[in-house]
C-alpha atoms as a PDB file:
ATOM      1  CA  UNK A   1       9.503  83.836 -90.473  1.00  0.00           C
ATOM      2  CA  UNK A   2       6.721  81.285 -90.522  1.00  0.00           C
ATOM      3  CA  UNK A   3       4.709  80.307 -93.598  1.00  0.00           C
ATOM      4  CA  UNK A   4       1.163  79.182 -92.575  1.00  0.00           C
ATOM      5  CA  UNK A   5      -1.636  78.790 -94.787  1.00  0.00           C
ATOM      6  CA  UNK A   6      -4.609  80.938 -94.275  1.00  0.00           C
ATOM      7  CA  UNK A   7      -8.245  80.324 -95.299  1.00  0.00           C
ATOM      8  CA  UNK A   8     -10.344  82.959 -93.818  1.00  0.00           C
ATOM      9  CA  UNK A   9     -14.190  83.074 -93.081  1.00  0.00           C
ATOM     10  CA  UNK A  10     -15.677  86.129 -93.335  1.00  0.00           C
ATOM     11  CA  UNK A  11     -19.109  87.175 -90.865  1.00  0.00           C
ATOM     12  CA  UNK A  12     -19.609  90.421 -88.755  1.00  0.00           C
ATOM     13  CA  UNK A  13     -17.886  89.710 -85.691  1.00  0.00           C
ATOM     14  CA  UNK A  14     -19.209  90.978 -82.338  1.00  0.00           C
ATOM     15  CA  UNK A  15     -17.674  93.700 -80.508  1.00  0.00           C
ATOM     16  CA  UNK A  16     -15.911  93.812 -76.905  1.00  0.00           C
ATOM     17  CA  UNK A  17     -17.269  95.690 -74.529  1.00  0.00           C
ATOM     18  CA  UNK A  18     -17.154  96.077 -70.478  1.00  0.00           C
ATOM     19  CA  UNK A  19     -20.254  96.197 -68.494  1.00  0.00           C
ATOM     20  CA  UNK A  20     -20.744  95.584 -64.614  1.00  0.00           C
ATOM     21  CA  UNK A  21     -16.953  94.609 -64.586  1.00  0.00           C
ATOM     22  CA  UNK A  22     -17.346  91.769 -66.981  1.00  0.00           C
ATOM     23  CA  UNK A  23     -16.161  90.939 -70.466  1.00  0.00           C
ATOM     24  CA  UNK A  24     -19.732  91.213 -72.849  1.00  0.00           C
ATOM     25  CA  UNK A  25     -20.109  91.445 -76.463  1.00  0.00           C
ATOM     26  CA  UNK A  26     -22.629  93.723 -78.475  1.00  0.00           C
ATOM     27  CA  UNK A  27     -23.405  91.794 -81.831  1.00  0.00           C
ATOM     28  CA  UNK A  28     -23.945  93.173 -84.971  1.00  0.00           C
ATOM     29  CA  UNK A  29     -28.225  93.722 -84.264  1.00  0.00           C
ATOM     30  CA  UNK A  30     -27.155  95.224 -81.279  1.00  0.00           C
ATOM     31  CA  UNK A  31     -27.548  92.199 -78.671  1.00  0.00           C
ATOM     32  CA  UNK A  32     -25.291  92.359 -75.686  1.00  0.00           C
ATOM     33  CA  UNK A  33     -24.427  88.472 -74.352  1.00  0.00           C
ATOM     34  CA  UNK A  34     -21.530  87.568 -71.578  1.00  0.00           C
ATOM     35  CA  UNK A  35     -18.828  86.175 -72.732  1.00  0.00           C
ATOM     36  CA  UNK A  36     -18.493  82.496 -72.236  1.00  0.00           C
ATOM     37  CA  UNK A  37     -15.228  83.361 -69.525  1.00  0.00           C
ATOM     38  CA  UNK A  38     -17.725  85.801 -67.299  1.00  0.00           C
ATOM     39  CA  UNK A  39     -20.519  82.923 -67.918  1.00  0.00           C
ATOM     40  CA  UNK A  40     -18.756  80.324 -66.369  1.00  0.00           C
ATOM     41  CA  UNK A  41     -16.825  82.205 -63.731  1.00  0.00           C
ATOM     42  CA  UNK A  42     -20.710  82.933 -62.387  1.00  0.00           C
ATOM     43  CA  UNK A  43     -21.507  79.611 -62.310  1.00  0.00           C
ATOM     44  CA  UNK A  44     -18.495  77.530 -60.881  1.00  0.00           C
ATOM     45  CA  UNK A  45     -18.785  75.579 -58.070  1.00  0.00           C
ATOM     46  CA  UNK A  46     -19.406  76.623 -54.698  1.00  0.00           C
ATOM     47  CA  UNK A  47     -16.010  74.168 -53.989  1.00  0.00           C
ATOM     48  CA  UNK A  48     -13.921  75.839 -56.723  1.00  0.00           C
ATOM     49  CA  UNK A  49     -14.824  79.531 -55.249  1.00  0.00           C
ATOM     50  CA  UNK A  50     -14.352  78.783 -51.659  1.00  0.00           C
ATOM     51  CA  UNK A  51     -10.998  77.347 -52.552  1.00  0.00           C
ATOM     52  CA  UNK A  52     -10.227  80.311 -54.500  1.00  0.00           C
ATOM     53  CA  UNK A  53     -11.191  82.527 -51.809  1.00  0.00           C
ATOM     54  CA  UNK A  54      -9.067  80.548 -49.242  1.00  0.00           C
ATOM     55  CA  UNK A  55      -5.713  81.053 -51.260  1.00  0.00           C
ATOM     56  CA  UNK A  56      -6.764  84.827 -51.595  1.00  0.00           C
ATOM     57  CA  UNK A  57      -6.824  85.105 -48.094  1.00  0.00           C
ATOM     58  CA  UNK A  58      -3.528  83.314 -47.468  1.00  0.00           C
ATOM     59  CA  UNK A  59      -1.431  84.687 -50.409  1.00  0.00           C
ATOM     60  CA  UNK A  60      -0.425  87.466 -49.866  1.00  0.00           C
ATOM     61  CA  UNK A  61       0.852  88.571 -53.439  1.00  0.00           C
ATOM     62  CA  UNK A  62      -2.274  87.502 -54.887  1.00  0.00           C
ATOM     63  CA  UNK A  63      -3.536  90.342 -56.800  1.00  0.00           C
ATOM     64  CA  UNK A  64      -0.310  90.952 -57.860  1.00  0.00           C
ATOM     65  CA  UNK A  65       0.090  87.155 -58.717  1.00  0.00           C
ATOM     66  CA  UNK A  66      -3.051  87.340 -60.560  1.00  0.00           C
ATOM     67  CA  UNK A  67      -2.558  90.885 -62.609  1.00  0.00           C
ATOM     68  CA  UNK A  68       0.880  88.973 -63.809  1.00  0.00           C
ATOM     69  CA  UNK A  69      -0.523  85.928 -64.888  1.00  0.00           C
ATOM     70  CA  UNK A  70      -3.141  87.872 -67.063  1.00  0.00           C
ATOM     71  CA  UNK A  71      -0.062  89.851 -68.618  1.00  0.00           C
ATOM     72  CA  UNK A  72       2.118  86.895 -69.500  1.00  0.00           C
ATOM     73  CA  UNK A  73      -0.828  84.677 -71.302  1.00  0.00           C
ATOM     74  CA  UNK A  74      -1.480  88.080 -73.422  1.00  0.00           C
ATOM     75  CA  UNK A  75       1.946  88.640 -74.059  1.00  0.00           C
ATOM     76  CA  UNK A  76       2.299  84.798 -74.756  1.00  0.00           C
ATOM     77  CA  UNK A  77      -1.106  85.050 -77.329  1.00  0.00           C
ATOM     78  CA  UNK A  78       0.513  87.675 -79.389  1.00  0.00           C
ATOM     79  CA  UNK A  79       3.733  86.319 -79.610  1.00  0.00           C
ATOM     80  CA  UNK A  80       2.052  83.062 -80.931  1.00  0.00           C
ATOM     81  CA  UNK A  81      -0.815  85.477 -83.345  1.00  0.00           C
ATOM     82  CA  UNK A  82       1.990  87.365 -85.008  1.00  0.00           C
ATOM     83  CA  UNK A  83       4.294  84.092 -85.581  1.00  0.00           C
ATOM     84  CA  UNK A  84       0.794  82.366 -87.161  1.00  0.00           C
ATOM     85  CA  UNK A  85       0.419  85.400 -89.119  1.00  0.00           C
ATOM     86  CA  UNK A  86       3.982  85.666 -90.349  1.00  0.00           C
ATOM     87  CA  UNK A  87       4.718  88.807 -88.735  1.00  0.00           C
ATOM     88  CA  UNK A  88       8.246  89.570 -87.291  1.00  0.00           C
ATOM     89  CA  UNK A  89       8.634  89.590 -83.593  1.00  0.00           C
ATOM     90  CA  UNK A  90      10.342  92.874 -83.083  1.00  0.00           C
ATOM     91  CA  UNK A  91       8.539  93.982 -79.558  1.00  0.00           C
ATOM     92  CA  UNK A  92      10.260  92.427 -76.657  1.00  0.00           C
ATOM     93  CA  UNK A  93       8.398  90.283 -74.238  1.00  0.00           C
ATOM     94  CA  UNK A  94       9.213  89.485 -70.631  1.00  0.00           C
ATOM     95  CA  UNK A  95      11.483  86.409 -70.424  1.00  0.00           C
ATOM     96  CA  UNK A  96       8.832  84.191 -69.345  1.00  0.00           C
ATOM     97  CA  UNK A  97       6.561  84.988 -71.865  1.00  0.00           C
ATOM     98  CA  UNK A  98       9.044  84.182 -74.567  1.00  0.00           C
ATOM     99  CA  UNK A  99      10.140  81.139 -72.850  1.00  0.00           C
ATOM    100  CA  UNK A 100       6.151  80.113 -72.796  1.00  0.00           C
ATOM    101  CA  UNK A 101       5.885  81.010 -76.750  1.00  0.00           C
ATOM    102  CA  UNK A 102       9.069  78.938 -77.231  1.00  0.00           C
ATOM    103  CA  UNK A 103       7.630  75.885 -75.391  1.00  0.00           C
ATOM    104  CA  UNK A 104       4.432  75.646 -77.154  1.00  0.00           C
ATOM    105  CA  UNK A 105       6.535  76.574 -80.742  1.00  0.00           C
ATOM    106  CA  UNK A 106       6.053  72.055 -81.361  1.00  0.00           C
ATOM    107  CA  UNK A 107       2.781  72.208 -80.907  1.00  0.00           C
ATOM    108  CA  UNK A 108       2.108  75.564 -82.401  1.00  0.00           C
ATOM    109  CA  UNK A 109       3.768  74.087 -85.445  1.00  0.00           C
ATOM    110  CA  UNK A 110       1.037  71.612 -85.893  1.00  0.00           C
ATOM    111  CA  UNK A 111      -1.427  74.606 -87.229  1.00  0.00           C
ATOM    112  CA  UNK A 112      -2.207  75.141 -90.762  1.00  0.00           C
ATOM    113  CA  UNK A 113      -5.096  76.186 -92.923  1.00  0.00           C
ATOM    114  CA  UNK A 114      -6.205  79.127 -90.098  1.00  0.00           C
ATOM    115  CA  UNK A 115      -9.622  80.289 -90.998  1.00  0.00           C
ATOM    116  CA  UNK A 116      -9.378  82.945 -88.416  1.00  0.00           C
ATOM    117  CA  UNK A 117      -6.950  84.140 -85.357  1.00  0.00           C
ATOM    118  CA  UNK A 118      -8.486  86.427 -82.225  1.00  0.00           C
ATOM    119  CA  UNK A 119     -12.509  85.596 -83.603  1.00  0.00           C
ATOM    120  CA  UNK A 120     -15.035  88.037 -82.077  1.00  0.00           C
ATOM    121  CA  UNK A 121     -17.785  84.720 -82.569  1.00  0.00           C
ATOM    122  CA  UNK A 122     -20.938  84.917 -80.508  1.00  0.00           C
ATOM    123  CA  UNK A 123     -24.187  82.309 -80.653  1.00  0.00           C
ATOM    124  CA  UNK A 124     -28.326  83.534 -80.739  1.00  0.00           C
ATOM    125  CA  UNK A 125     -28.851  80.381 -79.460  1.00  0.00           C
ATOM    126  CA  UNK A 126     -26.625  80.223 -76.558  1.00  0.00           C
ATOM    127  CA  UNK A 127     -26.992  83.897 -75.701  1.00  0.00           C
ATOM    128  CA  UNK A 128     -23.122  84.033 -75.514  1.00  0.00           C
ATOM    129  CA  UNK A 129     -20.189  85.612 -77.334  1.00  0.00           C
ATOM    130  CA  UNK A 130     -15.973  84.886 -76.962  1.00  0.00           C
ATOM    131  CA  UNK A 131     -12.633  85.532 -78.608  1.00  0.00           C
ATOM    132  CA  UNK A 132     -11.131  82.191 -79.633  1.00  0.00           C
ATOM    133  CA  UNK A 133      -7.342  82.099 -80.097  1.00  0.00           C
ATOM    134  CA  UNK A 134      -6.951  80.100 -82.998  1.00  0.00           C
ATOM    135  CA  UNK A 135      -9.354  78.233 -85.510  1.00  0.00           C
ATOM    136  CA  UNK A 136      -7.326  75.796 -87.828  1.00  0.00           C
ATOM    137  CA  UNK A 137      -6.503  73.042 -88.989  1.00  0.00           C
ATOM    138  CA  UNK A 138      -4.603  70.754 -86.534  1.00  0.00           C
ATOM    139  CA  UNK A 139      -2.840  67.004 -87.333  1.00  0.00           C
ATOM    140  CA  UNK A 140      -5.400  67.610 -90.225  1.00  0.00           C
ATOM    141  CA  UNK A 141      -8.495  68.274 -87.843  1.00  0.00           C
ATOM    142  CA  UNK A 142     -10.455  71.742 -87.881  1.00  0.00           C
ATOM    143  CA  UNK A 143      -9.934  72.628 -84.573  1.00  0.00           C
ATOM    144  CA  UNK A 144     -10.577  75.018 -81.812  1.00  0.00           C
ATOM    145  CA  UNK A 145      -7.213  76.054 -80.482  1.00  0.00           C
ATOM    146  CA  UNK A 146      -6.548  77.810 -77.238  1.00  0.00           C
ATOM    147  CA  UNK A 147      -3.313  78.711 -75.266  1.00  0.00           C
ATOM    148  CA  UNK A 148      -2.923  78.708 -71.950  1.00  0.00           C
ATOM    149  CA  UNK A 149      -0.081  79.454 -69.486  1.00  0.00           C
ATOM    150  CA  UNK A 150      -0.084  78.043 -66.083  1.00  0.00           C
ATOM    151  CA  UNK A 151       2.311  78.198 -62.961  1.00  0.00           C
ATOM    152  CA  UNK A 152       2.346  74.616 -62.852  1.00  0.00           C
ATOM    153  CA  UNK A 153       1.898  71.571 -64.845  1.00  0.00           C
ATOM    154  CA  UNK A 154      -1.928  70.618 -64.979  1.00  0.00           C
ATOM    155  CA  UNK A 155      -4.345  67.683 -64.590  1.00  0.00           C
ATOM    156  CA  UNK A 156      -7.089  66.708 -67.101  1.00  0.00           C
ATOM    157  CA  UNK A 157      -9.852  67.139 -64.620  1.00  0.00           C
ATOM    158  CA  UNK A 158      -8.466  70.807 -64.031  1.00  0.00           C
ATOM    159  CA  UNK A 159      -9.114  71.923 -67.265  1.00  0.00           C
ATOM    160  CA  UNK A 160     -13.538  70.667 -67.579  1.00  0.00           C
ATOM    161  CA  UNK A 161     -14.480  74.774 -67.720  1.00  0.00           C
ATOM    162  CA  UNK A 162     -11.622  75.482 -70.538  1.00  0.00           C
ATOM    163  CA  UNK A 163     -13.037  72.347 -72.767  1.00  0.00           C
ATOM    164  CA  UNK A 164     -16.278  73.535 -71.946  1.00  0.00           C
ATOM    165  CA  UNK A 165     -14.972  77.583 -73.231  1.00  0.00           C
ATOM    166  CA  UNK A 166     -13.468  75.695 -76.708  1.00  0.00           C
ATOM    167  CA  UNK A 167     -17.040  74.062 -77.039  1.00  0.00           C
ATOM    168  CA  UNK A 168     -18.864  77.137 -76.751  1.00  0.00           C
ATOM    169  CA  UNK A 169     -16.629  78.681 -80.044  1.00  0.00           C
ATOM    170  CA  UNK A 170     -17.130  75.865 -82.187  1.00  0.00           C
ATOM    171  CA  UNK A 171     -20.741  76.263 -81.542  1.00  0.00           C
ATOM    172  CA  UNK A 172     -20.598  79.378 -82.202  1.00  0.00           C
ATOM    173  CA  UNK A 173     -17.956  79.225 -85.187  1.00  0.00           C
ATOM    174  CA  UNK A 174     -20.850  76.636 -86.935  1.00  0.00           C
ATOM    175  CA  UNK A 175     -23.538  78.803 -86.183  1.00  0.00           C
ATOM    176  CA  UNK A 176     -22.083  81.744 -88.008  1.00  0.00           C
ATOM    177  CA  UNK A 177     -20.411  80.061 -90.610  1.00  0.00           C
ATOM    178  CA  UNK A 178     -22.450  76.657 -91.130  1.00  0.00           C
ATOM    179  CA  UNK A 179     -19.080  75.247 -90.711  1.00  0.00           C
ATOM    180  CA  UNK A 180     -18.608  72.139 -88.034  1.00  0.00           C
ATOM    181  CA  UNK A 181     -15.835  72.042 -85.673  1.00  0.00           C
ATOM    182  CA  UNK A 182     -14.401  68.600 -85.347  1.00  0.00           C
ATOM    183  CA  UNK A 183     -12.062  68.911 -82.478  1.00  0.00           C
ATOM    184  CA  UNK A 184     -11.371  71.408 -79.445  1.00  0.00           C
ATOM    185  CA  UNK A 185      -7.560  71.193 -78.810  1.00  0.00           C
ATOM    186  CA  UNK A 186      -5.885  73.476 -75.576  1.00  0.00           C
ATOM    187  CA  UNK A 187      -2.263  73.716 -75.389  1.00  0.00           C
ATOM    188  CA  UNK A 188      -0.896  74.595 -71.869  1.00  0.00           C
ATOM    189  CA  UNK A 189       2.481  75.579 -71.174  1.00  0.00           C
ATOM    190  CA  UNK A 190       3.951  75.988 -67.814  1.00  0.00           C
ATOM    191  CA  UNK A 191       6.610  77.653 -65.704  1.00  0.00           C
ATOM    192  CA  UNK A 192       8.283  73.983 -64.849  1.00  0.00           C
ATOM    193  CA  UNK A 193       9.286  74.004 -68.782  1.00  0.00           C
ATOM    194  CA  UNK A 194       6.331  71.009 -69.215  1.00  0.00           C
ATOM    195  CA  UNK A 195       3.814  71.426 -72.552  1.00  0.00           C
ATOM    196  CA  UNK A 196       0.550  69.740 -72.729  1.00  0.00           C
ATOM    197  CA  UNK A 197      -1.622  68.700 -75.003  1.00  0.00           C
ATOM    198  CA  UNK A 198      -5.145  68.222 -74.898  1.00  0.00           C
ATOM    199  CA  UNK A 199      -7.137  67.064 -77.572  1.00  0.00           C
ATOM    200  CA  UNK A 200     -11.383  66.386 -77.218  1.00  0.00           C
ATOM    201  CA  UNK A 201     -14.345  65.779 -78.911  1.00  0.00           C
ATOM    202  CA  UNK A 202     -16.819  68.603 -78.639  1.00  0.00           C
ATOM    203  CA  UNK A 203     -19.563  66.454 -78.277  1.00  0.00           C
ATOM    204  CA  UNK A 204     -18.301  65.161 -75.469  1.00  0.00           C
ATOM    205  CA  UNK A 205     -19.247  68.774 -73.576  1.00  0.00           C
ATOM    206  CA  UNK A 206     -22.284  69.741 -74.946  1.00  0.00           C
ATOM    207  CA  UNK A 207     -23.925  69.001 -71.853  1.00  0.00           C
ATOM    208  CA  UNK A 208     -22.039  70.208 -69.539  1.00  0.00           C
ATOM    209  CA  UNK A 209     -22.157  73.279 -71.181  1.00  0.00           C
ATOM    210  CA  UNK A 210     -25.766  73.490 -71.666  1.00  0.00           C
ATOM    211  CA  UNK A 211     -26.212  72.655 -67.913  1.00  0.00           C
ATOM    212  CA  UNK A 212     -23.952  75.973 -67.157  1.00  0.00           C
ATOM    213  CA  UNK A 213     -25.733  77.960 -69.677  1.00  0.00           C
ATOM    214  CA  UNK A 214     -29.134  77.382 -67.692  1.00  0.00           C
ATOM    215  CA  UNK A 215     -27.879  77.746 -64.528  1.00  0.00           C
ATOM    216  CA  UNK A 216     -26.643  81.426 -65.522  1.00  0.00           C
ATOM    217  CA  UNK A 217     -29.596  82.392 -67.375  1.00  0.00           C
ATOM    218  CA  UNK A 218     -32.172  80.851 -64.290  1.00  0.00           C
ATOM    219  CA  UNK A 219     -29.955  82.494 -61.607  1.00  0.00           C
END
């Protein structure tokens, strides 16, 4: 079993709920925000959601594509959670899911000093709540850390709304904890065996994640 080194925060976290088929959070005064996924999905592109819709209507397996997808990055997260936590993996995963975990193991492996896994954080300020995967230490950085499985390998440039997600948490990490996030780091497996990682300043996406904030909140 692993042996990672654990430095929790402690706040009250927000609570999941579903409303109007959307992931929202109720905080502890009793504010419901969107969550930062359901905040930008309403404001991508016109581009990105016409191309979405076009492979909809030409794959025929979508839903089914999609509804799979969504059960292999779970079953990938809590592979990775319990290994972070030192738990042993009894439950049995699909294949691919284990095969994802086992990629990402050398990069996973670069975590230590966790001061929280699976963080109900939400921000006053932004009007916006989230789960983060992981917030640790990483190559000695405190670091928003989030997982991702893809079908294929990815490009930088595909991946703007998920550095844009890891800024939201840190904001939100800071402003319940006073504590500054210095990096936002997303590791991506996919299904042709490839790992990735991305490492980014937050700073760097402040804007662009302002700029989405306002366009949801003035639509």
């Amino acid at each position: 079993m692993s042996n990672f080194n654990h430095i929790p925060v402690h706040f009250t976290q927000s609570q999941l709920i579903e409303k109007d088929d959307a992931h929202y959070y109720q905080t502890p005064s009793g504010v419901i925000y969107p969550s930062i996924t359901t905040m930008l999905q309403k404001t991508q592109s016109l581009e990105k959601q016409q191309s979405l819709q076009d492979w909809r209507e030409q794959e025929m397996a979508a839903d089914y594509i999609i509804q799979e997808a969504a059960l292999i990055g779970s079953e990938t997260h809590k592979l990775i959670e319990d290994y972070l936590n030192g738990k042993e993996i009894l439950e049995r995963s699909r294949l691919l899911s284990e095969a994802h975990f086992n990629n990402l193991l050398p990069f996973v492996n670069k975590i230590n000093d966790i001061h929280g896994i699976e963080l109900r954080l939400y921000s006053d300020k932004m009007r916006l709540a989230g789960t983060s995967d992981c917030i640790a230490k990483y190559d000695g950085k405190l670091s928003i850390v989030d997982y991702k499985t893809k079908r294929s390998n990815q490009r930088e440039e595909w991946l703007t709304d998920h550095f844009i997600q890891a800024t939201s948490y840190g904001v939100m990490f800071e402003e319940l904890t006073g504590i500054k996030i210095e990096q936002i780091v997303i590791l991506v497996s996919s299904e042709k065996n490839t790992r990735m990682e991305f490492l980014k300043n937050p700073d760097d996406y402040m804007d662009l994640l302002e700029k989405r904030i306002n366009e949801f909140y003035l639509k």
